[in-house]
PDB file of N, CA and C in Angstrom:
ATOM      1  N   UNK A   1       0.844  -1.196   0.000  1.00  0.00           N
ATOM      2  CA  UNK A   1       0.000   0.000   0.000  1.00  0.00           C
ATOM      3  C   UNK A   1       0.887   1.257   0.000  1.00  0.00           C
ATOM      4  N   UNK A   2       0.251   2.109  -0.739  1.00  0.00           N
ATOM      5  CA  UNK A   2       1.436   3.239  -1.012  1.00  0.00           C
ATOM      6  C   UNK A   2       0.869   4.262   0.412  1.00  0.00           C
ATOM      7  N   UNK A   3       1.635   5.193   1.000  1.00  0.00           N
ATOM      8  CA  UNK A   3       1.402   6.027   1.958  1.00  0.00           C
ATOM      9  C   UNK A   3       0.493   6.875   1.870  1.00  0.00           C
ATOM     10  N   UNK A   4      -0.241   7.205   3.233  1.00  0.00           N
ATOM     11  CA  UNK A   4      -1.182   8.497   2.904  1.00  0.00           C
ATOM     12  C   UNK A   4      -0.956   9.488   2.834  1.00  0.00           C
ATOM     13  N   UNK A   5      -1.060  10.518   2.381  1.00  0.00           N
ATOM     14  CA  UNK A   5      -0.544  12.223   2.272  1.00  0.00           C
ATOM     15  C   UNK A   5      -1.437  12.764   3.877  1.00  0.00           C
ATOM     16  N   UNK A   6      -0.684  13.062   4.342  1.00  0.00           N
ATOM     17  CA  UNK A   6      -1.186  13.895   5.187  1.00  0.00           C
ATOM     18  C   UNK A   6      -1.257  16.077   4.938  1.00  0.00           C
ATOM     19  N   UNK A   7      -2.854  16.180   4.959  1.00  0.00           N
ATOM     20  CA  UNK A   7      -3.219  17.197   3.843  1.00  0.00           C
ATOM     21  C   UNK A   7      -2.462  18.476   4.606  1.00  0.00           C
ATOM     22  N   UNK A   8      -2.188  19.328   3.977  1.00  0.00           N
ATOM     23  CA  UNK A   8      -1.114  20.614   4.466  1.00  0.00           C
ATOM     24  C   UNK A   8      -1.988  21.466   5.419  1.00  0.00           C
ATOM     25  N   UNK A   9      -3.279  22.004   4.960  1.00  0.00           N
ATOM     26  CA  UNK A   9      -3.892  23.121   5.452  1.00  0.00           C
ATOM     27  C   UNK A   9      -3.866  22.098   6.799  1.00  0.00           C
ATOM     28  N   UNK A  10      -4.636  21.100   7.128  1.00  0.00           N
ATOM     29  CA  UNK A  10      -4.894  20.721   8.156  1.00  0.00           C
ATOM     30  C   UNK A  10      -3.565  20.718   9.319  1.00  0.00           C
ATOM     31  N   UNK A  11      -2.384  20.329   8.831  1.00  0.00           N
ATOM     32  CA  UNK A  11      -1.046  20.376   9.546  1.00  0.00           C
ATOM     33  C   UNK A  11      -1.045  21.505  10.199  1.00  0.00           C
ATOM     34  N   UNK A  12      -0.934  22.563   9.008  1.00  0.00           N
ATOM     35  CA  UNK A  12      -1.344  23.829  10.024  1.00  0.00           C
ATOM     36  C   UNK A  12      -1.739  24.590  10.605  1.00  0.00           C
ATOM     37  N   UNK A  13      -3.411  24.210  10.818  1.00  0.00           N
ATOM     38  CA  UNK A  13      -4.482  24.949  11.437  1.00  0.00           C
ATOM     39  C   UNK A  13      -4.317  24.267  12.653  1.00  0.00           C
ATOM     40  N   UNK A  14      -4.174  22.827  12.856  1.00  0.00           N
ATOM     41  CA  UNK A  14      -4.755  22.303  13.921  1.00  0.00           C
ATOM     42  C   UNK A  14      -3.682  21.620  14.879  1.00  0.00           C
ATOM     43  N   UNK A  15      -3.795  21.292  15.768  1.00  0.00           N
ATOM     44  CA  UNK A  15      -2.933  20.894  17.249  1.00  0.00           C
ATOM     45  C   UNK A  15      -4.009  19.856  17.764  1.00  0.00           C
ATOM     46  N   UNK A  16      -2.932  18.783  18.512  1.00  0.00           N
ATOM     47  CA  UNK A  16      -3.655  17.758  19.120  1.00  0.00           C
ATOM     48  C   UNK A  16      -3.457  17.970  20.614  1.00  0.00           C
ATOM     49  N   UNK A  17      -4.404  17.706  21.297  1.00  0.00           N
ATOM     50  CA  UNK A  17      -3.983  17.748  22.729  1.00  0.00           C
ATOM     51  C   UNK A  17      -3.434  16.511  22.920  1.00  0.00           C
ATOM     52  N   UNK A  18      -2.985  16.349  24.642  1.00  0.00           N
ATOM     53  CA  UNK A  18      -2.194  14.936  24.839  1.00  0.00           C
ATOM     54  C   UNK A  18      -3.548  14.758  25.087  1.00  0.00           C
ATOM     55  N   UNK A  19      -4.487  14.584  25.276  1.00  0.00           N
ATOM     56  CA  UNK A  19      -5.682  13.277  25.003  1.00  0.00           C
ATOM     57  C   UNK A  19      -7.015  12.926  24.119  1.00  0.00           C
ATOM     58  N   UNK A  20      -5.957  13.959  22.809  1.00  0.00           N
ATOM     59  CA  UNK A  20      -6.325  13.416  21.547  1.00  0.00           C
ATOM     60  C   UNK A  20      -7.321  14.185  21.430  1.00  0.00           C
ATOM     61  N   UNK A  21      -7.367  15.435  22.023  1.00  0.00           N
ATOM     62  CA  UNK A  21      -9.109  16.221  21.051  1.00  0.00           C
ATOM     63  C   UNK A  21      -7.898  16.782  20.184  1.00  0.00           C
ATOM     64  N   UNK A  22      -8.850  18.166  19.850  1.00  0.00           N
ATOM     65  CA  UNK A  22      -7.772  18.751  18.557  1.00  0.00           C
ATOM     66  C   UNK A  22      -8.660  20.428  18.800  1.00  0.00           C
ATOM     67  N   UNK A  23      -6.834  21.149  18.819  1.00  0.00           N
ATOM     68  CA  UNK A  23      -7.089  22.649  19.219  1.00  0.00           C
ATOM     69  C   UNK A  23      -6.517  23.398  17.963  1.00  0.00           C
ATOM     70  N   UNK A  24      -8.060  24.026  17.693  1.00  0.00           N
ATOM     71  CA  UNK A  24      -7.893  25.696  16.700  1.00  0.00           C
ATOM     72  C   UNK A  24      -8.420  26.319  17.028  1.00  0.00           C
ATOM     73  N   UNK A  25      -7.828  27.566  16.044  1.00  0.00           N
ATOM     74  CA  UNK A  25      -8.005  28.779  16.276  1.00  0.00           C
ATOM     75  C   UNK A  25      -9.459  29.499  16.635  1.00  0.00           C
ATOM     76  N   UNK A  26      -9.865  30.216  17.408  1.00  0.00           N
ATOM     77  CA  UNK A  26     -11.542  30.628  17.509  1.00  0.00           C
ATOM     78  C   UNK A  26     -11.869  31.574  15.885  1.00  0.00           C
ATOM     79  N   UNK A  27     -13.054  30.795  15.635  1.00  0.00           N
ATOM     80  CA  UNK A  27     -13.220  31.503  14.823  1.00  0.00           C
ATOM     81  C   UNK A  27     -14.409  32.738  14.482  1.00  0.00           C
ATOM     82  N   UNK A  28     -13.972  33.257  13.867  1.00  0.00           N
ATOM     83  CA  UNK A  28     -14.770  34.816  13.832  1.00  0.00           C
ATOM     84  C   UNK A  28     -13.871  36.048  13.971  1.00  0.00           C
ATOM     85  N   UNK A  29     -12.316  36.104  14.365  1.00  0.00           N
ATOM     86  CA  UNK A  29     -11.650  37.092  15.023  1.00  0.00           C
ATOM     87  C   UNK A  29     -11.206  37.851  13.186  1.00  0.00           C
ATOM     88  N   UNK A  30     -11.508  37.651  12.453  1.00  0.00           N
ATOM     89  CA  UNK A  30     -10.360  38.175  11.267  1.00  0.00           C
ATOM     90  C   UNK A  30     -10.363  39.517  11.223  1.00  0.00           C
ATOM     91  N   UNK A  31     -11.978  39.627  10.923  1.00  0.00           N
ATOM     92  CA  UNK A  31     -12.158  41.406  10.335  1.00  0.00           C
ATOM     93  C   UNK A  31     -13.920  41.505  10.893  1.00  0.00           C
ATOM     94  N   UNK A  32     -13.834  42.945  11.047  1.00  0.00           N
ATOM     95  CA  UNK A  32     -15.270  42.868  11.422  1.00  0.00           C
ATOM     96  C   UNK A  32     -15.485  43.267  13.019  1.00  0.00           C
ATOM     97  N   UNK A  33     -14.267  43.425  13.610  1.00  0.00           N
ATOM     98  CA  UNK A  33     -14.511  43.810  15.292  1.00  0.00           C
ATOM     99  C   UNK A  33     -15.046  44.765  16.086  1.00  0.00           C
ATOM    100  N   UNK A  34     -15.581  45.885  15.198  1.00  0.00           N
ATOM    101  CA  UNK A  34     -16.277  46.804  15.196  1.00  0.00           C
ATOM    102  C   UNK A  34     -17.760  46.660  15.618  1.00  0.00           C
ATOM    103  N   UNK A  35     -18.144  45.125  14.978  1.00  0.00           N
ATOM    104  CA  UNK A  35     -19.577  45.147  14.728  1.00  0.00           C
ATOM    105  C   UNK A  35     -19.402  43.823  15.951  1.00  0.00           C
ATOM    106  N   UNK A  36     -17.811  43.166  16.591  1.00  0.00           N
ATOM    107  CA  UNK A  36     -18.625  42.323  17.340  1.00  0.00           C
ATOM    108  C   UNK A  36     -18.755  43.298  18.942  1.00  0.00           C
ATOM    109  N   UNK A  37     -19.674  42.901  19.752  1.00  0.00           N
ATOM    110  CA  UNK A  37     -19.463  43.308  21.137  1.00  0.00           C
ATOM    111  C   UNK A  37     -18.739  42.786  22.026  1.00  0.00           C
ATOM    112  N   UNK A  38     -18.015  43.319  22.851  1.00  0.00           N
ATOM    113  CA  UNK A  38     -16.555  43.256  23.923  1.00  0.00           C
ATOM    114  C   UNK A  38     -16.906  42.231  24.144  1.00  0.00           C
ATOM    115  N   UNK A  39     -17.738  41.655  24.730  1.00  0.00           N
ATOM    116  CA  UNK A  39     -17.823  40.196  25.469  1.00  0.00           C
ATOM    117  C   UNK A  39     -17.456  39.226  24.733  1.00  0.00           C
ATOM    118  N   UNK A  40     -17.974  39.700  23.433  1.00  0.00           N
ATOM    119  CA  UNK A  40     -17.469  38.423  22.445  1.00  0.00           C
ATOM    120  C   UNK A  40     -16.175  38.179  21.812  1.00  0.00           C
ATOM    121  N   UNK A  41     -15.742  39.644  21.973  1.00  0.00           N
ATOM    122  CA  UNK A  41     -14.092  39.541  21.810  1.00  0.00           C
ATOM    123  C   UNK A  41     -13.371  38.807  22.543  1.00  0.00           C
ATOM    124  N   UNK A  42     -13.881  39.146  23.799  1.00  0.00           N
ATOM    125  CA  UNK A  42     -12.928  38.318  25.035  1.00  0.00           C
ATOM    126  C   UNK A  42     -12.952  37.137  25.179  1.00  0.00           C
ATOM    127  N   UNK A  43     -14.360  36.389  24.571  1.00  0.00           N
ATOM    128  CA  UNK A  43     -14.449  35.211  24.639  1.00  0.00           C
ATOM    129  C   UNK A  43     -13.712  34.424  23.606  1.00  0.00           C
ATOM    130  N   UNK A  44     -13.567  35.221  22.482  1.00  0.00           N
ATOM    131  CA  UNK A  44     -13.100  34.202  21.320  1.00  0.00           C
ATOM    132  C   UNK A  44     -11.001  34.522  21.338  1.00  0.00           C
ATOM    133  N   UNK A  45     -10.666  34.808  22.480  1.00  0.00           N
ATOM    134  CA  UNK A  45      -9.141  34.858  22.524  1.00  0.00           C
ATOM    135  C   UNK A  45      -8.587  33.182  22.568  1.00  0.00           C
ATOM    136  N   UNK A  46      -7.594  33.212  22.176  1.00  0.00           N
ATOM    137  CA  UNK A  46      -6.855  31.890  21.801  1.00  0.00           C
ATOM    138  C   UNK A  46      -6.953  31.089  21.439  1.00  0.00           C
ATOM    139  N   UNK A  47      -7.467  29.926  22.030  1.00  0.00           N
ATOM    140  CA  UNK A  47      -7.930  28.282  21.214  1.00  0.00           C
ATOM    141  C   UNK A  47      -8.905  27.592  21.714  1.00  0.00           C
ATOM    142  N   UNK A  48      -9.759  27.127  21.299  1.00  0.00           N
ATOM    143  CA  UNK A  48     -10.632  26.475  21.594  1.00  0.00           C
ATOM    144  C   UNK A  48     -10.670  24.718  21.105  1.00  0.00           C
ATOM    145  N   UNK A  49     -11.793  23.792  21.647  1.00  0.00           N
ATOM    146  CA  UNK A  49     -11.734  22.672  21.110  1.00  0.00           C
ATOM    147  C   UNK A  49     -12.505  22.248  20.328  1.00  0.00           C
ATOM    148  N   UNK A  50     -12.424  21.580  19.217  1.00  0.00           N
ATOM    149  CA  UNK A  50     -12.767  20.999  18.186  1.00  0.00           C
ATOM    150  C   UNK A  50     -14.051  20.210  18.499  1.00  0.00           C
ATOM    151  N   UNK A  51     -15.581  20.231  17.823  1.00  0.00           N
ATOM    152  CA  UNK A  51     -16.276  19.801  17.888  1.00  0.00           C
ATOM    153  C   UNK A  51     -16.143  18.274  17.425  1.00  0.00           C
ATOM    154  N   UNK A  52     -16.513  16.776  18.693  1.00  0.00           N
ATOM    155  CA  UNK A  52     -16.381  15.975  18.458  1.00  0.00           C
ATOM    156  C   UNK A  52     -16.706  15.274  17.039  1.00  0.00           C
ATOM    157  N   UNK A  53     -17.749  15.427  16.239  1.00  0.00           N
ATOM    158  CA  UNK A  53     -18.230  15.480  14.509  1.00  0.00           C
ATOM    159  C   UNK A  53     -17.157  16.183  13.689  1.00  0.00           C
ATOM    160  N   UNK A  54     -16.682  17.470  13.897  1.00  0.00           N
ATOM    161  CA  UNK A  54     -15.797  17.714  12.869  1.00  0.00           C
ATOM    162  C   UNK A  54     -14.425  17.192  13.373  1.00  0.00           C
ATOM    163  N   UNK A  55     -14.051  17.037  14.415  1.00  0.00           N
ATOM    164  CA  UNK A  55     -12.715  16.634  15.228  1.00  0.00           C
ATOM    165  C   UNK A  55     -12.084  15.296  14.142  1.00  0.00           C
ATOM    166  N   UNK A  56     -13.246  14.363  13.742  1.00  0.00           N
ATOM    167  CA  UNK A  56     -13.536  13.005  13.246  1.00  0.00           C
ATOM    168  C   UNK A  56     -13.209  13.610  11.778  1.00  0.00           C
ATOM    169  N   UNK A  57     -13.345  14.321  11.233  1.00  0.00           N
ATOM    170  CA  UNK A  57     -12.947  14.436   9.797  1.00  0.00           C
ATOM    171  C   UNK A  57     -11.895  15.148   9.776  1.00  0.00           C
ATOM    172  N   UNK A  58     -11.111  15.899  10.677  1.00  0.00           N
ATOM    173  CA  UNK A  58     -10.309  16.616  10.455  1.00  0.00           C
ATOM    174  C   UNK A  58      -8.964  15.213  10.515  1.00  0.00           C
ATOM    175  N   UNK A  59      -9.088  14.444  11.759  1.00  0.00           N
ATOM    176  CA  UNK A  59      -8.288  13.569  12.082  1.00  0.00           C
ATOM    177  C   UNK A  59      -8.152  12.425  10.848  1.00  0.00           C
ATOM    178  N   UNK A  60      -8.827  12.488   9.646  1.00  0.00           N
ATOM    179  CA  UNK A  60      -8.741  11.627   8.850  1.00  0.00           C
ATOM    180  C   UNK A  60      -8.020  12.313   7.560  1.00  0.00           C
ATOM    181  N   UNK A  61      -7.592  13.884   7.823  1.00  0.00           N
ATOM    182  CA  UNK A  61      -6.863  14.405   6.957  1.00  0.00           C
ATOM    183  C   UNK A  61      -5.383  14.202   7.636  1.00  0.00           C
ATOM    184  N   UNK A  62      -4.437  13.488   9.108  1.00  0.00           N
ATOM    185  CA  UNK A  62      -3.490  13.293   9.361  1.00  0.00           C
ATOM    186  C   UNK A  62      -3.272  11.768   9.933  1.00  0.00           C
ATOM    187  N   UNK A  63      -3.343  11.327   8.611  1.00  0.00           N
ATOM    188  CA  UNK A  63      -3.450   9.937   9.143  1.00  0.00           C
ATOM    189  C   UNK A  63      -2.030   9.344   9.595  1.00  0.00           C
ATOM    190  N   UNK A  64      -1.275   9.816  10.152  1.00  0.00           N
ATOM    191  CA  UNK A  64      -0.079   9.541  10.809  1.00  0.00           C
ATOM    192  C   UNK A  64       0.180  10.093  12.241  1.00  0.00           C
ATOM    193  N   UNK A  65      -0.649  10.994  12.466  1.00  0.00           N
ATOM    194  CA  UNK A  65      -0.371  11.915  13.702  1.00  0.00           C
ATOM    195  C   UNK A  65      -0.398  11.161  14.955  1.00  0.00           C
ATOM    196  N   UNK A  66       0.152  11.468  15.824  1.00  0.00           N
ATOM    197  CA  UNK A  66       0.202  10.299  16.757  1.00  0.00           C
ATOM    198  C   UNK A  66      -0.913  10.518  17.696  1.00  0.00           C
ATOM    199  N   UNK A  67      -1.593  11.291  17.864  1.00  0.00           N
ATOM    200  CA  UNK A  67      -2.958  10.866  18.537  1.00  0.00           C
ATOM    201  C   UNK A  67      -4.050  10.888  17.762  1.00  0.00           C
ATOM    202  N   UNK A  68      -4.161  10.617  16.618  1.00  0.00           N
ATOM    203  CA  UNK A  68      -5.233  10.186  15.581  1.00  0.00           C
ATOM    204  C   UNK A  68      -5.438   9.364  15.832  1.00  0.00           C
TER     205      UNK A  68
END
């Protein structure tokens, strides 16, 4: 069997924790902060965790990663 490609974008959006969920970026922060309200700024700072349904497809774009 020839090897799987493990897909690029995914390499670098996403991080595994040590017990295997998977941490990105919050999303909504790009452009547009004007129109969100403070609370929601504060809430969407740093990383959040990956919804168990998409967690499952993302992990099938690094099929080598060691907590896949």
């Amino acid at each position: 069997m020839p090897k799987l490609k493990t897909k690029s974008s995914a390499k670098k959006r996403f991080r595994f924790t040590a017990t295997g969920k998977i941490k990105m970026a919050q999303a909504g922060k790009r452009h547009g902060m004007i129109k969100r309200t403070n609370s929601q700024i504060r809430k969407q700072r740093g990383t959040t965790i990956m919804s168990k349904q998409d967690s499952k497809i993302v992990k099938s774009y690094m099929p080598y990663s060691l907590r896949g």
